[in-house]
Protein backbone atom coordinates (compact mmCIF):
# COMPACT_ATOMS: atom_id res chain seq x y z
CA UNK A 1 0.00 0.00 0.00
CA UNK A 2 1.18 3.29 -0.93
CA UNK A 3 2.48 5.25 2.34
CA UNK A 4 0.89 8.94 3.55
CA UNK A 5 3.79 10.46 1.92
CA UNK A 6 4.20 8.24 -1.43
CA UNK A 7 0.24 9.52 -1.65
CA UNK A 8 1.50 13.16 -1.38
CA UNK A 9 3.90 13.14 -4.13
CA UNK A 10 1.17 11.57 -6.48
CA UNK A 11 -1.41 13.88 -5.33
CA UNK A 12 1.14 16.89 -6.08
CA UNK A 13 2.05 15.74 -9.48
CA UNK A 14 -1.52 14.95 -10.35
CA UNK A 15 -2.69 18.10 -9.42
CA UNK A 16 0.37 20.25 -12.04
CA UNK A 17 -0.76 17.47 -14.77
CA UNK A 18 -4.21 19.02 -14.12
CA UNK A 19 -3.20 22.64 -14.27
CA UNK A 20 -1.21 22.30 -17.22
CA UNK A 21 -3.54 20.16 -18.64
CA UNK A 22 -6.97 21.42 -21.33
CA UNK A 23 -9.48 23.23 -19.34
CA UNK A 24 -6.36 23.89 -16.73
CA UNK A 25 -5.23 27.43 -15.44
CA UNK A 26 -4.26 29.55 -18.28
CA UNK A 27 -1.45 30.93 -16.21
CA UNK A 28 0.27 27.83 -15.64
CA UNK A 29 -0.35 26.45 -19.39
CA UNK A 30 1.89 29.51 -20.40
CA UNK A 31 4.75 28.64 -18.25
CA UNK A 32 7.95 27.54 -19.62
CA UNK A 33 11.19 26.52 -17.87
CA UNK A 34 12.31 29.81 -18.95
CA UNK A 35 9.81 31.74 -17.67
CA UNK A 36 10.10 29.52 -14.13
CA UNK A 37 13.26 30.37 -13.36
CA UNK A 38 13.05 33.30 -11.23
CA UNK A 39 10.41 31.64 -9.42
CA UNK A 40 12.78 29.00 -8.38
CA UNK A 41 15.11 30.75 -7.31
CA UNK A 42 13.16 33.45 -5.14
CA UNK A 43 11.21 29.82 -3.70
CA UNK A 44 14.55 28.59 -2.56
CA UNK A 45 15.18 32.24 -0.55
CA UNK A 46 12.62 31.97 1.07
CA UNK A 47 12.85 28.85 2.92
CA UNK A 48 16.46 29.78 3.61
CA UNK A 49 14.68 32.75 5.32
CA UNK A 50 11.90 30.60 6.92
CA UNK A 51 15.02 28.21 8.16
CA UNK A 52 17.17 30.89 9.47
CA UNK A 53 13.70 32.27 11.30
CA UNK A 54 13.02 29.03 13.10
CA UNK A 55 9.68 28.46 11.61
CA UNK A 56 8.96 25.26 10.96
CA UNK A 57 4.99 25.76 9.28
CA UNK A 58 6.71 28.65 7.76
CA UNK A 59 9.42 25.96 6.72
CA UNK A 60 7.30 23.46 5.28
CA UNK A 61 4.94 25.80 3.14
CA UNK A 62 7.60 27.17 1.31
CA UNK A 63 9.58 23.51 1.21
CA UNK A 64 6.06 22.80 -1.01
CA UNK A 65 6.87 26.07 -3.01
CA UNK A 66 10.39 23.94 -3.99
CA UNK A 67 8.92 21.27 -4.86
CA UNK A 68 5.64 22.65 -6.68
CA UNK A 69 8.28 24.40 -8.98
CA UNK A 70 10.40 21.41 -9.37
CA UNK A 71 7.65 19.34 -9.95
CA UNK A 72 6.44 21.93 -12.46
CA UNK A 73 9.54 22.06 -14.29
CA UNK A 74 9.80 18.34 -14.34
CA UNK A 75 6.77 17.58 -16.05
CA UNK A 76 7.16 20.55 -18.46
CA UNK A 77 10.37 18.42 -20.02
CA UNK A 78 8.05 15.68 -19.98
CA UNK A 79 5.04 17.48 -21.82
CA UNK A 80 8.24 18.07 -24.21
CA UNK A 81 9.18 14.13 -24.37
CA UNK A 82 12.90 15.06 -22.86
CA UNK A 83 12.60 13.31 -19.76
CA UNK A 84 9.85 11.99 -17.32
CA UNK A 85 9.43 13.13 -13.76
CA UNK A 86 10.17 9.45 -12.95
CA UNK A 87 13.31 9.74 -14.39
CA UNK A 88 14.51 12.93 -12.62
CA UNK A 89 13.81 11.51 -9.32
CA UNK A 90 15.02 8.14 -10.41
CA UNK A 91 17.71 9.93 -11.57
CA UNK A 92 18.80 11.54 -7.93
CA UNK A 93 18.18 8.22 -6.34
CA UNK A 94 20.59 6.43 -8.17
CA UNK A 95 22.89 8.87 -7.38
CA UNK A 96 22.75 9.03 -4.05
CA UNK A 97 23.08 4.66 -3.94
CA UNK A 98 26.13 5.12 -6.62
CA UNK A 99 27.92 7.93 -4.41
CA UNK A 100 26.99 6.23 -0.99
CA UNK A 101 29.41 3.04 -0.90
CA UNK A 102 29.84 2.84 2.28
CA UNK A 103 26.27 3.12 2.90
CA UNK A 104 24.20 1.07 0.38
CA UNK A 105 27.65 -1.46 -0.79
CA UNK A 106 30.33 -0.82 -3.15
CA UNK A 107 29.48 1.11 -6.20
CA UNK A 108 30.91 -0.86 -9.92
CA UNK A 109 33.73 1.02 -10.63
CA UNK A 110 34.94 2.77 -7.97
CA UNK A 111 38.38 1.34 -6.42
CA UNK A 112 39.55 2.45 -3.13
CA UNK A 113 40.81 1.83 0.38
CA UNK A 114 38.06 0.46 2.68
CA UNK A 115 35.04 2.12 3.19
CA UNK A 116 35.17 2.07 6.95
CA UNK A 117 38.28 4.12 6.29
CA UNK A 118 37.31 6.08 3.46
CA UNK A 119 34.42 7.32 5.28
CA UNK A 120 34.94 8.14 8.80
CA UNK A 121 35.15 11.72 8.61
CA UNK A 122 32.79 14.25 6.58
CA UNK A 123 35.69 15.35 4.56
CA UNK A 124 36.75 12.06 3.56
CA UNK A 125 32.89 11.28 2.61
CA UNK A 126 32.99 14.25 0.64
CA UNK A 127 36.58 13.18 -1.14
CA UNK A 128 34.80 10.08 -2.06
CA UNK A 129 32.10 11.61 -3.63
CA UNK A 130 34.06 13.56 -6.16
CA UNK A 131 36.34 10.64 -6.76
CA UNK A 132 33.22 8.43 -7.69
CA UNK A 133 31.48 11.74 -9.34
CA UNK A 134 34.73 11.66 -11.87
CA UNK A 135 36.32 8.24 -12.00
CA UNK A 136 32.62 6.71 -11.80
CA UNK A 137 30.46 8.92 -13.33
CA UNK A 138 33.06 10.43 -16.02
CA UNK A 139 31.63 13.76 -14.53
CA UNK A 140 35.22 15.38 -16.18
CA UNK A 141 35.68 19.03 -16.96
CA UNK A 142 38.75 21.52 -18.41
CA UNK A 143 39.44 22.93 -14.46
CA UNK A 144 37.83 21.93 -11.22
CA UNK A 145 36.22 25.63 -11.29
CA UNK A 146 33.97 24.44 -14.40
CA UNK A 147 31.76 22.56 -11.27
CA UNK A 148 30.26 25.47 -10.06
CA UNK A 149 28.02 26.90 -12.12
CA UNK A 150 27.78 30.09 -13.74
CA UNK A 151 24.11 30.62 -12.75
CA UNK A 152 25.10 31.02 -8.64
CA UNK A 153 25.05 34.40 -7.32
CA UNK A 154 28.11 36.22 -7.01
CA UNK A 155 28.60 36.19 -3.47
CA UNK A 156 27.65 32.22 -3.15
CA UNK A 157 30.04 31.69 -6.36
CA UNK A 158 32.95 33.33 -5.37
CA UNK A 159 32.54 31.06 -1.94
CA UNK A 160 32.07 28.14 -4.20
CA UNK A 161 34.99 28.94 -6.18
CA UNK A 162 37.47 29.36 -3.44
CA UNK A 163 36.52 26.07 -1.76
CA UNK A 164 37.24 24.14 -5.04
CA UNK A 165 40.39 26.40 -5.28
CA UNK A 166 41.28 25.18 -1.66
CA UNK A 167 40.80 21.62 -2.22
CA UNK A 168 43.27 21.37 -5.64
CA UNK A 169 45.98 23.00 -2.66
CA UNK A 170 45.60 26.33 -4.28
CA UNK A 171 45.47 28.44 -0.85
CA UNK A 172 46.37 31.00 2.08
CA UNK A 173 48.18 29.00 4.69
CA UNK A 174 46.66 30.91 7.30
CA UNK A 175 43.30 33.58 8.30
CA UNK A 176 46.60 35.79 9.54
CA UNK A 177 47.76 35.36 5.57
CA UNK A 178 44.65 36.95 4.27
CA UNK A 179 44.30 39.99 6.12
CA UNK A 180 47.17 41.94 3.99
CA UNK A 181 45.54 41.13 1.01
CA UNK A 182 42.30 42.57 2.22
CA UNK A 183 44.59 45.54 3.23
CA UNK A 184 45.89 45.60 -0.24
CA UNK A 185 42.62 45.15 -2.43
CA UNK A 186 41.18 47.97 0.02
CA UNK A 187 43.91 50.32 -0.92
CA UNK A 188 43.66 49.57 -4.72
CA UNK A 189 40.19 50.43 -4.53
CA UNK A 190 40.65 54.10 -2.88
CA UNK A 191 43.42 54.60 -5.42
CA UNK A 192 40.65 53.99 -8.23
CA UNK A 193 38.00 56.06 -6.53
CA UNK A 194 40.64 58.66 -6.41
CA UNK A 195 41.39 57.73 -10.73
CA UNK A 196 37.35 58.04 -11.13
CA UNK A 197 37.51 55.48 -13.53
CA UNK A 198 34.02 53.47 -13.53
CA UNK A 199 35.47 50.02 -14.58
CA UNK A 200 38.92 50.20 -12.48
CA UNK A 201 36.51 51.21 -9.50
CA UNK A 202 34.49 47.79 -9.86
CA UNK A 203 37.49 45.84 -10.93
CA UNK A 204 38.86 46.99 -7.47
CA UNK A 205 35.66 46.61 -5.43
CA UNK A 206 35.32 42.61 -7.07
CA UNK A 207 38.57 42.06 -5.76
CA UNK A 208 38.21 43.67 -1.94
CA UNK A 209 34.92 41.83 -1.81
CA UNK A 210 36.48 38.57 -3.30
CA UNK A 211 38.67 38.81 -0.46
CA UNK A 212 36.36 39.49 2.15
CA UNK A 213 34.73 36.28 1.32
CA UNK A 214 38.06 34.52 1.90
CA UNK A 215 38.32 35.74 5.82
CA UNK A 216 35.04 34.17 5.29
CA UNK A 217 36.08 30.65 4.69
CA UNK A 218 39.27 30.80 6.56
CA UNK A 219 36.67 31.77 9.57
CA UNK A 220 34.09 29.06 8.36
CA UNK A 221 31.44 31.04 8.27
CA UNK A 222 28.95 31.13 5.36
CA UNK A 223 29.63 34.64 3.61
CA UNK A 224 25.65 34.68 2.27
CA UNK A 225 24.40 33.59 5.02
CA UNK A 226 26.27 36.07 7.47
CA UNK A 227 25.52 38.75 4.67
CA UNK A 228 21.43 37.72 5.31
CA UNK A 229 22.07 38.11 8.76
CA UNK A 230 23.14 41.85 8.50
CA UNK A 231 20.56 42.05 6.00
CA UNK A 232 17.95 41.47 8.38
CA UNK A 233 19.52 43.54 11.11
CA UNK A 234 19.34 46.54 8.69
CA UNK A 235 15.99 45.70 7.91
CA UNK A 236 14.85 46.12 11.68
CA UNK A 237 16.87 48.73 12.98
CA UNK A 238 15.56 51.07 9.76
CA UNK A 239 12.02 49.89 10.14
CA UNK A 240 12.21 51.10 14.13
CA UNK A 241 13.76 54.68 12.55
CA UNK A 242 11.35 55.10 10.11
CA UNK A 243 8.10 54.09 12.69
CA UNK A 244 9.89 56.17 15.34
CA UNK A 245 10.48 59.06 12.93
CA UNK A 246 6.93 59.57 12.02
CA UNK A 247 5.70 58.92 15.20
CA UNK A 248 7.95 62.14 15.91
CA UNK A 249 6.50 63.74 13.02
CA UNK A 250 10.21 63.94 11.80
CA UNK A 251 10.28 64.10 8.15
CA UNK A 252 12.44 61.14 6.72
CA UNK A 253 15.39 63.17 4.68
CA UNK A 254 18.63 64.30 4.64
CA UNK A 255 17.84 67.66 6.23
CA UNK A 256 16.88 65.41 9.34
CA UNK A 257 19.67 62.96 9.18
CA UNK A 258 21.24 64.00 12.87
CA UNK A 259 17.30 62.76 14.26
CA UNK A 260 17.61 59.58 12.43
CA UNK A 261 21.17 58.83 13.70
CA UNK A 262 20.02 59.10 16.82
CA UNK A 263 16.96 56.69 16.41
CA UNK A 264 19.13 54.01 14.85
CA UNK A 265 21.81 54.15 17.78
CA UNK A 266 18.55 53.64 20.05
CA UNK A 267 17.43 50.74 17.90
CA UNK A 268 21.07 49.19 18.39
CA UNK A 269 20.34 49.05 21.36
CA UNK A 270 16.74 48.21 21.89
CA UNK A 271 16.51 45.56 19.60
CA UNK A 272 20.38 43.89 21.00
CA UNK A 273 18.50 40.94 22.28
C-alpha cells in the first residue's frame, strides 16, 4: 500500500498534470522553464529565510513552493518528451546509492581503500564523492572551477569557487595570511575612486569583496548567510527609525539625518536581544 507520503507526491504531481492540462489554469499552461526560473530561485530564498527564522509551518509551506516548482519544471520536459518526472527523481536516487558506498555497498567502478576508512570523517565522505562523481560517473571538466556553475550568485560563487580552489591546494596557509591582502585590495580600490575610472573602480571593489569572502572561509562562516544576517539587522533597525520618525512627526530626509542617527543608535540598542 502506498504510504501517507508516497500519496503526497502523487497527489502533487496529479494536481500540475491538471493545471497544465486542457481546461487547466491559463497561467500555468503559459509557463515555460524559462519563464520559471526566477520563481525558483526566489522559492529557494525563502525557505532559507523561513530556516534561518526558526519556523517550521513557515518551513514546510515554502519547502512545497520547492517542490511545486520542481515538480512543475519536471513535467514541463516531460510534456516536451525530454525526460519523465520518474526519471529525474530516479535519476537523484541512483545517485545518491552510486555515491553512498559505504552506505548502500560498493558502487561498480569505484576502487579504493576500505570504506570504513574512506568514510569516517565528513571530509573524507565528501573526497569520495568527487572521486566516484569523476572516475565513476566520467563527470570530467577543463578545471575543477567548471563545477560550479555560472548561474550562482556572485557572493555564493565566489565562496564556491574558493573552496574548489582550496581543495586542488591552491590556498592562504593561514586567516593571519589573508588579512594583507584585504589591506591591499582595500587600498587599490581608494586609489581607483581617487582615478574616477568606472570600470577600475568595480574591478577593485570585485577584488576587496572577493577577499572578504576569503576571511570568510578561513573563519568558516557562510559569507551569504552572514551577509542575510546583516541584512535582516538593517531591515529592523531602519524599520524602528522610520516608525519612530513619524511617530515624531520627523520628516524622513537628509535635512533630518542627525534625528535619524540618533533613532538608529537607540534601535542598536533596543533591539540587542
Amino acid at each position: 500500500m502506498p504510504t501517507e507520503t508516497q500519496t503526497a507526491f502523487e497527489r502533487l504531481y496529479q494536481t500540475i498534470i491538471r493545471l497544465r492540462g486542457p481546461g487547466g489554469c491559463p497561467w500555468d499552461i503559459e509557463q515555460t522553464p524559462l519563464t520559471l526560473r526566477e520563481t525558483l530561485i526566489e522559492e529557494s530564498y525563502e525557505t532559507v529565510e523561513a530556516i534561518n527564522d526558526g519556523d517550521a509551518a513557515h518551513v514546510s509551506e515554502e519547502i512545497g513552493d520547492v517542490f511545486l516548482n520542481a515538480a512543475m519544471l519536471a513535467y514541463m520536459y516531460e510534456q516536451e518528451g525530454a525526460f519523465t518526472v520518474a526519471d529525474s527523481l530516479n535519476g537523484i536516487s541512483d545517485k545518491l546509492v552510486r555515491r553512498h558506498p559505504h552506505v548502500f555497498g560498493e558502487t561498480d567502478g569505484f576502487e579504493g581503500p576500505d570504506s570504513a576508512e574512506r568514510t569516517d570523517t565528513a571530509d573524507k565522505v565528501l573526497a569520495q564523492w568527487d572521486v566516484i562523481k569523476r572516475g565513476v560517473e566520467g563527470r570530467k571538466a577543463d578545471s575543477i572551477l567548471d563545477e560550479v556553475s555560472r548561474g550562482m550568485p556572485a557572493l555564493e560563487r565566489a565562496h564556491k569557487l574558493q573552496k574548489k580552489a582550496a581543495k586542488a591546494g591552491f590556498d592562504w596557509n593561514a586567516l593571519d595570511d589573508v588579512w594583507p591582502k584585504v589591506d591591499e585590495e582595500l587600498a587599490e580600490l581608494r586609489h581607483a575612486v581617487a582615478q574616477g575610472g568606472k570600470t577600475e573602480i568595480e574591478d577593485e571593489l570585485g577584488d576587496l569583496l572577493f577577499s572578504i569572502v576569503n576571511v570568510a572561509r578561513h573563519l568558516k562562516v557562510d559569507p551569504g548567510v552572514a551577509l542575510t544576517r546583516t541584512n535582516a539587522k538593517f531591515t529592523a533597525r531602519f524599520k524602528y527609525v522610520e516608525k519612530t520618525m513619524k511617530e515624531a512627526g520627523i520628516p524622513m530626509d537628509k535635512a533630518h539625518l542627525k534625528e535619524m542617527d540618533v533613532f538608529w543608535e537607540e534601535a542598536k540598542r533596543a533591539l540587542a536581544d
